[in-house]
PDB file of N, CA and C in Angstrom:
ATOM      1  N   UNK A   1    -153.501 173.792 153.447  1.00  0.00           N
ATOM      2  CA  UNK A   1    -154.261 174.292 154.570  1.00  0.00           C
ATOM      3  C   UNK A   1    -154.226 173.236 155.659  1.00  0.00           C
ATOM      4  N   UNK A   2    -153.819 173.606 157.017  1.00  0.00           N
ATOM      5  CA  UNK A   2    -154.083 172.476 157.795  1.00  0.00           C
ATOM      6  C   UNK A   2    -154.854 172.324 158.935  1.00  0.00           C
ATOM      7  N   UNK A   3    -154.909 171.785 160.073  1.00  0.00           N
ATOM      8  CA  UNK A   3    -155.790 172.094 160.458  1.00  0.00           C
ATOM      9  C   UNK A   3    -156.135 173.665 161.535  1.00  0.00           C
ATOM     10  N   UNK A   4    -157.455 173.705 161.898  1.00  0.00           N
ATOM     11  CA  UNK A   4    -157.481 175.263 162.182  1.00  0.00           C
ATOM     12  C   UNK A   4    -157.121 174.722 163.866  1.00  0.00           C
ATOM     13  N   UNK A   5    -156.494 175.836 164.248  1.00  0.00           N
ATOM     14  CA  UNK A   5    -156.291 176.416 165.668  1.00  0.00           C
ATOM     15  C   UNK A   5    -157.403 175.916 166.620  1.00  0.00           C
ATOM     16  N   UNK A   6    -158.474 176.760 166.283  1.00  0.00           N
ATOM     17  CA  UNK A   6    -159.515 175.860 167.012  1.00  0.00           C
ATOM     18  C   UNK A   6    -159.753 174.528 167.528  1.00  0.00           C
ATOM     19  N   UNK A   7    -159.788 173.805 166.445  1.00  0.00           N
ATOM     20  CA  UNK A   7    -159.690 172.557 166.115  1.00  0.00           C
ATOM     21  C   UNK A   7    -158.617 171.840 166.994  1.00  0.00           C
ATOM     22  N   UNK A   8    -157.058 171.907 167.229  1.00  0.00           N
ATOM     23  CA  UNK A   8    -156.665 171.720 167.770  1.00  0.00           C
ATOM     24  C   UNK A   8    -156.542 171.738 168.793  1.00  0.00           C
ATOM     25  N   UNK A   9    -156.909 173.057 169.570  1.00  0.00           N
ATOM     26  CA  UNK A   9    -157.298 173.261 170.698  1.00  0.00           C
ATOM     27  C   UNK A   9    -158.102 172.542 171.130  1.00  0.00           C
ATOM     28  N   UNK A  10    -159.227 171.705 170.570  1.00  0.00           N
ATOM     29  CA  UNK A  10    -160.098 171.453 171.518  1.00  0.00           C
ATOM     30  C   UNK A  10    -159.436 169.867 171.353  1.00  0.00           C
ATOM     31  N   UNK A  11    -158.912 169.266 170.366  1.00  0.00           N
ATOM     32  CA  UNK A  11    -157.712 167.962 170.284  1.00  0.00           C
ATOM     33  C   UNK A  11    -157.270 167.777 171.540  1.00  0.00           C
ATOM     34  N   UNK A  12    -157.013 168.774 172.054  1.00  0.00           N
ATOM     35  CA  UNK A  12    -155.850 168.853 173.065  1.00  0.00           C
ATOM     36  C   UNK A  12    -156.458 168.871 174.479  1.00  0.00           C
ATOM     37  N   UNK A  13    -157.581 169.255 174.618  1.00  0.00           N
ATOM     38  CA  UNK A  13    -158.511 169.544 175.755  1.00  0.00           C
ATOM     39  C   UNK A  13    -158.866 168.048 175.687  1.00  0.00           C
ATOM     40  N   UNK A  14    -158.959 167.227 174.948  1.00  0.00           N
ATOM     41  CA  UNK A  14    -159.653 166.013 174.747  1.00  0.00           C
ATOM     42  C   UNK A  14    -158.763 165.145 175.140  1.00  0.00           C
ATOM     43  N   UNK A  15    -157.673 165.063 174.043  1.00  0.00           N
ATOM     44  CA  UNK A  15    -157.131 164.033 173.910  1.00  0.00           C
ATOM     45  C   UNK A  15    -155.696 164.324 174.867  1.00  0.00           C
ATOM     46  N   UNK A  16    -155.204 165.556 174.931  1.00  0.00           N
ATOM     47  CA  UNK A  16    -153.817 165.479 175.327  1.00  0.00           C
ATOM     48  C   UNK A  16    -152.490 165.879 174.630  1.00  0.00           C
ATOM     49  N   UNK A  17    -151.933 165.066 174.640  1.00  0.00           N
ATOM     50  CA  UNK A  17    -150.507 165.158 173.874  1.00  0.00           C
ATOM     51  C   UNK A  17    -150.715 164.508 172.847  1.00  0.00           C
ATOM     52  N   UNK A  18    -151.621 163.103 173.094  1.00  0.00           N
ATOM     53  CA  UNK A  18    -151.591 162.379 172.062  1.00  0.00           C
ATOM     54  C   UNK A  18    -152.612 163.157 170.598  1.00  0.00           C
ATOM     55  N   UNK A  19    -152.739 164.306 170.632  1.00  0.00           N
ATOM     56  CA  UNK A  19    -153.747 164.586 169.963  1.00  0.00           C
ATOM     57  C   UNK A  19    -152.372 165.666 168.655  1.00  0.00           C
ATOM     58  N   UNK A  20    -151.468 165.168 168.768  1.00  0.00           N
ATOM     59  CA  UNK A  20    -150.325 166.276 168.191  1.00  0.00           C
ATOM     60  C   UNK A  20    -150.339 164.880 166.755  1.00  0.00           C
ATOM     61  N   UNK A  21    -150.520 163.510 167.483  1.00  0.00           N
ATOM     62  CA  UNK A  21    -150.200 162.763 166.038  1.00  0.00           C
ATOM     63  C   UNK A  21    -151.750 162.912 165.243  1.00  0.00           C
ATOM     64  N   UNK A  22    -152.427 163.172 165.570  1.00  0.00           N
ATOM     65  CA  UNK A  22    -153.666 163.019 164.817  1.00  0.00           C
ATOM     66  C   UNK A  22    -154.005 164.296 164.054  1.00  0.00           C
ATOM     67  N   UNK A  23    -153.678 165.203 164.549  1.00  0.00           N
ATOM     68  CA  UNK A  23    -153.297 166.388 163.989  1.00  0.00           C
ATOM     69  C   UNK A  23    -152.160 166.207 162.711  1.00  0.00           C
ATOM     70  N   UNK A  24    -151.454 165.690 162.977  1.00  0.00           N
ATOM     71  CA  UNK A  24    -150.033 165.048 162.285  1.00  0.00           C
ATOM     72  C   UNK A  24    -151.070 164.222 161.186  1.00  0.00           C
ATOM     73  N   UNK A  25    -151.528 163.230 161.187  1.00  0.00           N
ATOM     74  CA  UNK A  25    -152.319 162.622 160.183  1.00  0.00           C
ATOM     75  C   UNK A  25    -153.226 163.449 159.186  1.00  0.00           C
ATOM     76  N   UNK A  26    -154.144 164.020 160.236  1.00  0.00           N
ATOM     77  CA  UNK A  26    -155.421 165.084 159.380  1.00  0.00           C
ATOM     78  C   UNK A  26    -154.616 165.547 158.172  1.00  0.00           C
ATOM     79  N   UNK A  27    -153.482 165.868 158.720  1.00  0.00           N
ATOM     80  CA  UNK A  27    -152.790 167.060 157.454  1.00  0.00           C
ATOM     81  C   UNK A  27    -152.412 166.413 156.744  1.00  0.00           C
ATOM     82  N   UNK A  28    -151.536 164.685 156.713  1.00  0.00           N
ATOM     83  CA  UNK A  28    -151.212 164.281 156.029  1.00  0.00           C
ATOM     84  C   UNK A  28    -152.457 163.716 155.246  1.00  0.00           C
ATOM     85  N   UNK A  29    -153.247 163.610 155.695  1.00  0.00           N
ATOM     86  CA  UNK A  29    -154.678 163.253 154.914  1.00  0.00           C
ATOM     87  C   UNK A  29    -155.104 164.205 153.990  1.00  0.00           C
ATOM     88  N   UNK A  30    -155.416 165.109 154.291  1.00  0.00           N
ATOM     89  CA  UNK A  30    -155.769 166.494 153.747  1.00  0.00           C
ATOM     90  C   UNK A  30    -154.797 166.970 152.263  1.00  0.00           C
ATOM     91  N   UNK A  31    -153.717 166.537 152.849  1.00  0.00           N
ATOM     92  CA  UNK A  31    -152.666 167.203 151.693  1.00  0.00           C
ATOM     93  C   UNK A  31    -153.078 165.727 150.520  1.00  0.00           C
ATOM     94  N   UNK A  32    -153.207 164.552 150.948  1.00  0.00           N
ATOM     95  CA  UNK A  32    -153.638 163.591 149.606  1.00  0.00           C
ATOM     96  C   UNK A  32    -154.524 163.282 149.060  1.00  0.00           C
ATOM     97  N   UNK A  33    -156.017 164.058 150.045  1.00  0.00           N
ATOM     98  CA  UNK A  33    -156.710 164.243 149.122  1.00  0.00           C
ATOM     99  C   UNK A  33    -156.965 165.498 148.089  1.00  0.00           C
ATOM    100  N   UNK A  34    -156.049 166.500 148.284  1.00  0.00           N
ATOM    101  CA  UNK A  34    -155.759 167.418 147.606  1.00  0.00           C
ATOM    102  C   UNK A  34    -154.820 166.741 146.427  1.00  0.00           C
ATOM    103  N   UNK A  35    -153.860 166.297 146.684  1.00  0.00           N
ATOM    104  CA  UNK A  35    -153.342 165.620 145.533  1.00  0.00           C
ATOM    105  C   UNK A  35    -154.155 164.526 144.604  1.00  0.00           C
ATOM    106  N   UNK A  36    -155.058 164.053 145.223  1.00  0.00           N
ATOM    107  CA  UNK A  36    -155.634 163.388 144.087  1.00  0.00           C
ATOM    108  C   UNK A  36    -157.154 164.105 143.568  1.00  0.00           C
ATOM    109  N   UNK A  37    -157.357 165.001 144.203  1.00  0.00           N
ATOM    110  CA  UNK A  37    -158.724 165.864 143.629  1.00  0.00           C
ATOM    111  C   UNK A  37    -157.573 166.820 142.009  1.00  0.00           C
ATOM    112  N   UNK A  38    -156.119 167.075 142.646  1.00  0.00           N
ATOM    113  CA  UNK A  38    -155.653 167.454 141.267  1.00  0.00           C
ATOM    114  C   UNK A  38    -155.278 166.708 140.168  1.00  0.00           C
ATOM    115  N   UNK A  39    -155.152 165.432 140.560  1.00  0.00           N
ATOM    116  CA  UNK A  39    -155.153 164.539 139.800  1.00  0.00           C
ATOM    117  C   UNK A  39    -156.714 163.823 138.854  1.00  0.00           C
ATOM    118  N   UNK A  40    -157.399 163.868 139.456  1.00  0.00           N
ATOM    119  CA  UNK A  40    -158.834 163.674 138.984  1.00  0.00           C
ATOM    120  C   UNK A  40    -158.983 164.875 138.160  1.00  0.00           C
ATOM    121  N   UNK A  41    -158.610 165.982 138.462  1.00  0.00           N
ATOM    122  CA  UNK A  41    -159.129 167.256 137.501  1.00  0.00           C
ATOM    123  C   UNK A  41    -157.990 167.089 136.287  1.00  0.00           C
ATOM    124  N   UNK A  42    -156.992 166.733 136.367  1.00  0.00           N
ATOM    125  CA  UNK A  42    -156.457 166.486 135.303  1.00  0.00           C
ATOM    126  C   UNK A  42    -156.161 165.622 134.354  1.00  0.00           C
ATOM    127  N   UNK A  43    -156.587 164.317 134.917  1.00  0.00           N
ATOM    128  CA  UNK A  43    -157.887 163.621 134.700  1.00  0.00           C
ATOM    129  C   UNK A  43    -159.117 163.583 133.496  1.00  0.00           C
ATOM    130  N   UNK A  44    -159.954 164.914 134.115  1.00  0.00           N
ATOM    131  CA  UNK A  44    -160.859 165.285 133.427  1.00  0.00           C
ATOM    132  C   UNK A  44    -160.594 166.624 132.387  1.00  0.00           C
ATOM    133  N   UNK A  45    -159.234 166.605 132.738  1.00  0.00           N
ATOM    134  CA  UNK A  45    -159.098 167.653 131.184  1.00  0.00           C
ATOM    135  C   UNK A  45    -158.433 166.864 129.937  1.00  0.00           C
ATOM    136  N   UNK A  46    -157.732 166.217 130.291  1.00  0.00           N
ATOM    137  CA  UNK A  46    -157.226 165.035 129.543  1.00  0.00           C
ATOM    138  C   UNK A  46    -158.433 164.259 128.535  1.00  0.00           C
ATOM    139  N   UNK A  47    -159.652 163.550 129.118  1.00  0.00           N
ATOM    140  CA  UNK A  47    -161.032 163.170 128.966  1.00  0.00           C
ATOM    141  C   UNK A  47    -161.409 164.099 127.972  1.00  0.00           C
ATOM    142  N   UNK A  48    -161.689 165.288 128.476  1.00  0.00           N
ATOM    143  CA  UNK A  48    -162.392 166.870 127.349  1.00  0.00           C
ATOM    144  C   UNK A  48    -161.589 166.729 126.235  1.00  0.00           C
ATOM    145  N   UNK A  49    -160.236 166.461 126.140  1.00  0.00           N
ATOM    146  CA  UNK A  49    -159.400 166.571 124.864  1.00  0.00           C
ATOM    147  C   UNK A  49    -159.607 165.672 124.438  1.00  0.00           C
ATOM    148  N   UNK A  50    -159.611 164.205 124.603  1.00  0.00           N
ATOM    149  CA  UNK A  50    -160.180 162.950 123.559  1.00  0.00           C
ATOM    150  C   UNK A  50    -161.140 163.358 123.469  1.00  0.00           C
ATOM    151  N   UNK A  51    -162.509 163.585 123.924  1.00  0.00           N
ATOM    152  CA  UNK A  51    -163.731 163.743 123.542  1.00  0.00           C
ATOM    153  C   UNK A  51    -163.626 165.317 122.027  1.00  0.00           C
ATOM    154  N   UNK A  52    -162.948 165.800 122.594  1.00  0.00           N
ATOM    155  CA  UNK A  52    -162.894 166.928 121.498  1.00  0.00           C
ATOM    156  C   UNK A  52    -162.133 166.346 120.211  1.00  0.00           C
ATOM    157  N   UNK A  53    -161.116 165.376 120.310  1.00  0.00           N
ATOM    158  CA  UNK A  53    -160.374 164.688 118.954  1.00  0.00           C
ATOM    159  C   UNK A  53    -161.735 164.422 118.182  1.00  0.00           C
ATOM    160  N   UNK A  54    -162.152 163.099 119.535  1.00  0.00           N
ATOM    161  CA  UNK A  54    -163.338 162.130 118.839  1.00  0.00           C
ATOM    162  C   UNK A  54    -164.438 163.041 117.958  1.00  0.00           C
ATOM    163  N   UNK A  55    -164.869 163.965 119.215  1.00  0.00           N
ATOM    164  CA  UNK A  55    -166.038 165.038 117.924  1.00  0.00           C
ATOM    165  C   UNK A  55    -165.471 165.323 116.768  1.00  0.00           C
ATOM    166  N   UNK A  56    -164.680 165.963 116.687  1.00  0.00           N
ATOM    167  CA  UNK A  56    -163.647 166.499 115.316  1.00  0.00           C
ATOM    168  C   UNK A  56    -163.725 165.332 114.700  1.00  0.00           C
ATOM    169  N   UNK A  57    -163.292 164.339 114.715  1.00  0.00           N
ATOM    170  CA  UNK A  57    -163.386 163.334 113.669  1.00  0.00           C
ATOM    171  C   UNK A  57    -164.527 162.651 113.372  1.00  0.00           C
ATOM    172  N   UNK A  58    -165.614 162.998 113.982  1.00  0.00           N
ATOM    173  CA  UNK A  58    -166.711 162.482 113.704  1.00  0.00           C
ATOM    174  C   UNK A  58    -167.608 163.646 113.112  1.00  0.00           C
ATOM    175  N   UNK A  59    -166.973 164.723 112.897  1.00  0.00           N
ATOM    176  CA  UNK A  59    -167.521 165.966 112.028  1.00  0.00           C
ATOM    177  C   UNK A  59    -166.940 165.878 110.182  1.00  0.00           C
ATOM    178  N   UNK A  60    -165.538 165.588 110.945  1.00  0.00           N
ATOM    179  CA  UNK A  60    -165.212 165.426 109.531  1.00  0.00           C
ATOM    180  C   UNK A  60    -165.708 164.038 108.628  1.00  0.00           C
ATOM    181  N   UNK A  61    -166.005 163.028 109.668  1.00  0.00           N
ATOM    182  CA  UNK A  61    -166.389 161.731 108.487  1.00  0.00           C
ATOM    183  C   UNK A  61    -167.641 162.282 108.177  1.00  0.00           C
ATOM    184  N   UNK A  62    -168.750 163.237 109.358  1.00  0.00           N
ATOM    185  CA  UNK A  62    -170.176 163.246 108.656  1.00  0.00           C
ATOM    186  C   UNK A  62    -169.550 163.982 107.069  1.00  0.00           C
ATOM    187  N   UNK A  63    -168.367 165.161 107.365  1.00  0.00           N
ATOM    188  CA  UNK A  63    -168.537 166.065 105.983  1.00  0.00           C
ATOM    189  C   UNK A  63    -167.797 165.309 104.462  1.00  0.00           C
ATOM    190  N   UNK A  64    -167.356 164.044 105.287  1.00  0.00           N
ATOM    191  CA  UNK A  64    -167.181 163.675 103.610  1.00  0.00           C
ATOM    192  C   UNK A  64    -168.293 162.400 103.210  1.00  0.00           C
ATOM    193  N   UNK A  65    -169.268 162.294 104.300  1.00  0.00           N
ATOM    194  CA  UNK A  65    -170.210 160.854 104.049  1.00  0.00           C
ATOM    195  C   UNK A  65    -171.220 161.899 103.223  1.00  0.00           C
ATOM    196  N   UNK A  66    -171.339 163.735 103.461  1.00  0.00           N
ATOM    197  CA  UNK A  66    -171.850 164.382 102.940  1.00  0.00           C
ATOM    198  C   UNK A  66    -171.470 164.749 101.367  1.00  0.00           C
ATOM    199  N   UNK A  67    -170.412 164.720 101.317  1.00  0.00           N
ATOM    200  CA  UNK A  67    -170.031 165.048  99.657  1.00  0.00           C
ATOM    201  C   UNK A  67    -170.456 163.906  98.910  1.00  0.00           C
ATOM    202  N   UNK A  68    -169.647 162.712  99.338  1.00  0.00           N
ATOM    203  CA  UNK A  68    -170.045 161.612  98.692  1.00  0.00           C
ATOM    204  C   UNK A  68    -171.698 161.327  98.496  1.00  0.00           C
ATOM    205  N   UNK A  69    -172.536 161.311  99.682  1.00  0.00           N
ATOM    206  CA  UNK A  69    -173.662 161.353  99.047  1.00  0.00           C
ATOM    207  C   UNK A  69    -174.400 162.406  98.009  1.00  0.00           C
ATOM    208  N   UNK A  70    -173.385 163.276  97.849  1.00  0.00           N
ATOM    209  CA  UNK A  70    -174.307 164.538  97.001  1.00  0.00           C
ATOM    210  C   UNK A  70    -173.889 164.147  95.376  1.00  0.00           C
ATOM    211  N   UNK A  71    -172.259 163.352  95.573  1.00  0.00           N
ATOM    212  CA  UNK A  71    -171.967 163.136  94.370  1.00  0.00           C
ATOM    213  C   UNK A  71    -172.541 161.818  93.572  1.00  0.00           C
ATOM    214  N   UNK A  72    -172.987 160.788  94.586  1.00  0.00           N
ATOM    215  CA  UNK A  72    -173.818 159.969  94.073  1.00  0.00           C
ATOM    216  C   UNK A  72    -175.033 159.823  93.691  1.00  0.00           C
ATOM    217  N   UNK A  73    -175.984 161.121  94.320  1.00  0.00           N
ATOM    218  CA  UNK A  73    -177.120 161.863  94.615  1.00  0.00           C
ATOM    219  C   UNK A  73    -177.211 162.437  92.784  1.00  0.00           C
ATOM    220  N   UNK A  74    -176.087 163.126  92.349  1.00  0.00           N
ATOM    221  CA  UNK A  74    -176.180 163.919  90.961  1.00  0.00           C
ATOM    222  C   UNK A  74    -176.067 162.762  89.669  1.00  0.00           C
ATOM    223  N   UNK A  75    -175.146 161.863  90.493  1.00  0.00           N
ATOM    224  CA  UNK A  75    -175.169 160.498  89.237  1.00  0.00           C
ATOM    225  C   UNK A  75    -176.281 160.366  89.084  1.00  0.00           C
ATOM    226  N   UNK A  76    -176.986 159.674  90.377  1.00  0.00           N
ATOM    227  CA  UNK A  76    -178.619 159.246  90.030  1.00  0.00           C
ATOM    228  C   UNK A  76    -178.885 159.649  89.464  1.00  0.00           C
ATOM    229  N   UNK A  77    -179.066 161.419  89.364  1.00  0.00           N
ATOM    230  CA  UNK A  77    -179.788 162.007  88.774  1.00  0.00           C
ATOM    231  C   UNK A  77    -179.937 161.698  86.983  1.00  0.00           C
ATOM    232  N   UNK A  78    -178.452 162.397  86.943  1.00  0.00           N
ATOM    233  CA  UNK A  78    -177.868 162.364  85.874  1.00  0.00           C
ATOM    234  C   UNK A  78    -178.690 160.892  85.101  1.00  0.00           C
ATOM    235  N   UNK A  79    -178.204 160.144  85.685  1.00  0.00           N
ATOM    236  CA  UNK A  79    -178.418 157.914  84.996  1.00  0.00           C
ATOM    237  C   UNK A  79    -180.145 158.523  84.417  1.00  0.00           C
ATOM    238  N   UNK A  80    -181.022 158.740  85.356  1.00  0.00           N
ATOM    239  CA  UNK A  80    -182.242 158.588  85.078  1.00  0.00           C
ATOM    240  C   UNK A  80    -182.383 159.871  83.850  1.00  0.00           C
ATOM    241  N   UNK A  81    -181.517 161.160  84.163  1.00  0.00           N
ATOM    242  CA  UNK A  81    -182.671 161.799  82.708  1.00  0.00           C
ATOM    243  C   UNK A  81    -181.993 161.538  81.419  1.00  0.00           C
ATOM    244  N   UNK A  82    -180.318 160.558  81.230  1.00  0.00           N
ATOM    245  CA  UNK A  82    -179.991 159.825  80.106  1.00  0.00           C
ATOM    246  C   UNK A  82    -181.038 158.718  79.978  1.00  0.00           C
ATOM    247  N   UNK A  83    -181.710 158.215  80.558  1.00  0.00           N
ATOM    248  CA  UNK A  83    -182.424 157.280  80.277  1.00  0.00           C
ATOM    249  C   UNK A  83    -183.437 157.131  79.989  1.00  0.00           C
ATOM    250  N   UNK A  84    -184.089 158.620  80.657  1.00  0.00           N
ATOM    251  CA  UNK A  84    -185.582 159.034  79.906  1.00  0.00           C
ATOM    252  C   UNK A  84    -185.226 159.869  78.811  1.00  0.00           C
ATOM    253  N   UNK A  85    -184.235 160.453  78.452  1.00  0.00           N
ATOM    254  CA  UNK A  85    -183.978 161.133  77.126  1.00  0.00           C
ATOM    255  C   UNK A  85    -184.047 159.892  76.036  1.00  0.00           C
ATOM    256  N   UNK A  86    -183.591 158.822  76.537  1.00  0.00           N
ATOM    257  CA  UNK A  86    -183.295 157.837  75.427  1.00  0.00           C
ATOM    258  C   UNK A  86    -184.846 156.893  75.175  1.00  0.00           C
ATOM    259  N   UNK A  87    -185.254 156.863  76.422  1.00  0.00           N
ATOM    260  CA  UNK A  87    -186.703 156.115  76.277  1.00  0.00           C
ATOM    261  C   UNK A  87    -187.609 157.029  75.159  1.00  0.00           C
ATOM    262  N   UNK A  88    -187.321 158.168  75.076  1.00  0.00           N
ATOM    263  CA  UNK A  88    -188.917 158.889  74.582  1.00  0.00           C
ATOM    264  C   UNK A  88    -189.170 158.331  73.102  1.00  0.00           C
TER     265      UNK A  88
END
């Protein structure tokens, strides 16, 4: 998009001829911050996908810090009623 008609027009009421390079700039301005607003957004999709690895792997360590505690959870168990079977 560059600049509007309007806009120029009144460049030109102002400034003259010389108002054709500044016009000339705006756009070249315009077009790089468009290139780097697409760059920042891709950027931030890039970001969403590590953050989505990182969750995923921090789901899966909770689900095996979960087994393991259930299987050490049944030992306990287990240790103490061999041990009150044997105390009585």
């Amino acid at each position: 998009m560059s600049v509007s008609p309007r806009l120029v027009r009144k460049l030109q009421q102002v400034l003259g001829t010389e108002s054709e390079d500044l016009v000339t700039w705006l756009d070249e301005e315009r077009a790089q911050r468009k290139e780097l607003a697409n760059a920042v957004r891709s950027g931030f999709d890039e970001l969403r996908s590590s953050i989505h690895r990182v969750d995923k792997g921090v789901a899966e360590a909770k689900a095996d810090l979960m087994k393991w505690s259930f299987v050490f959870w049944v030992g306990a168990v287990s240790a103490i009623a061999v041990l009150a079977g044997v105390l009585r």
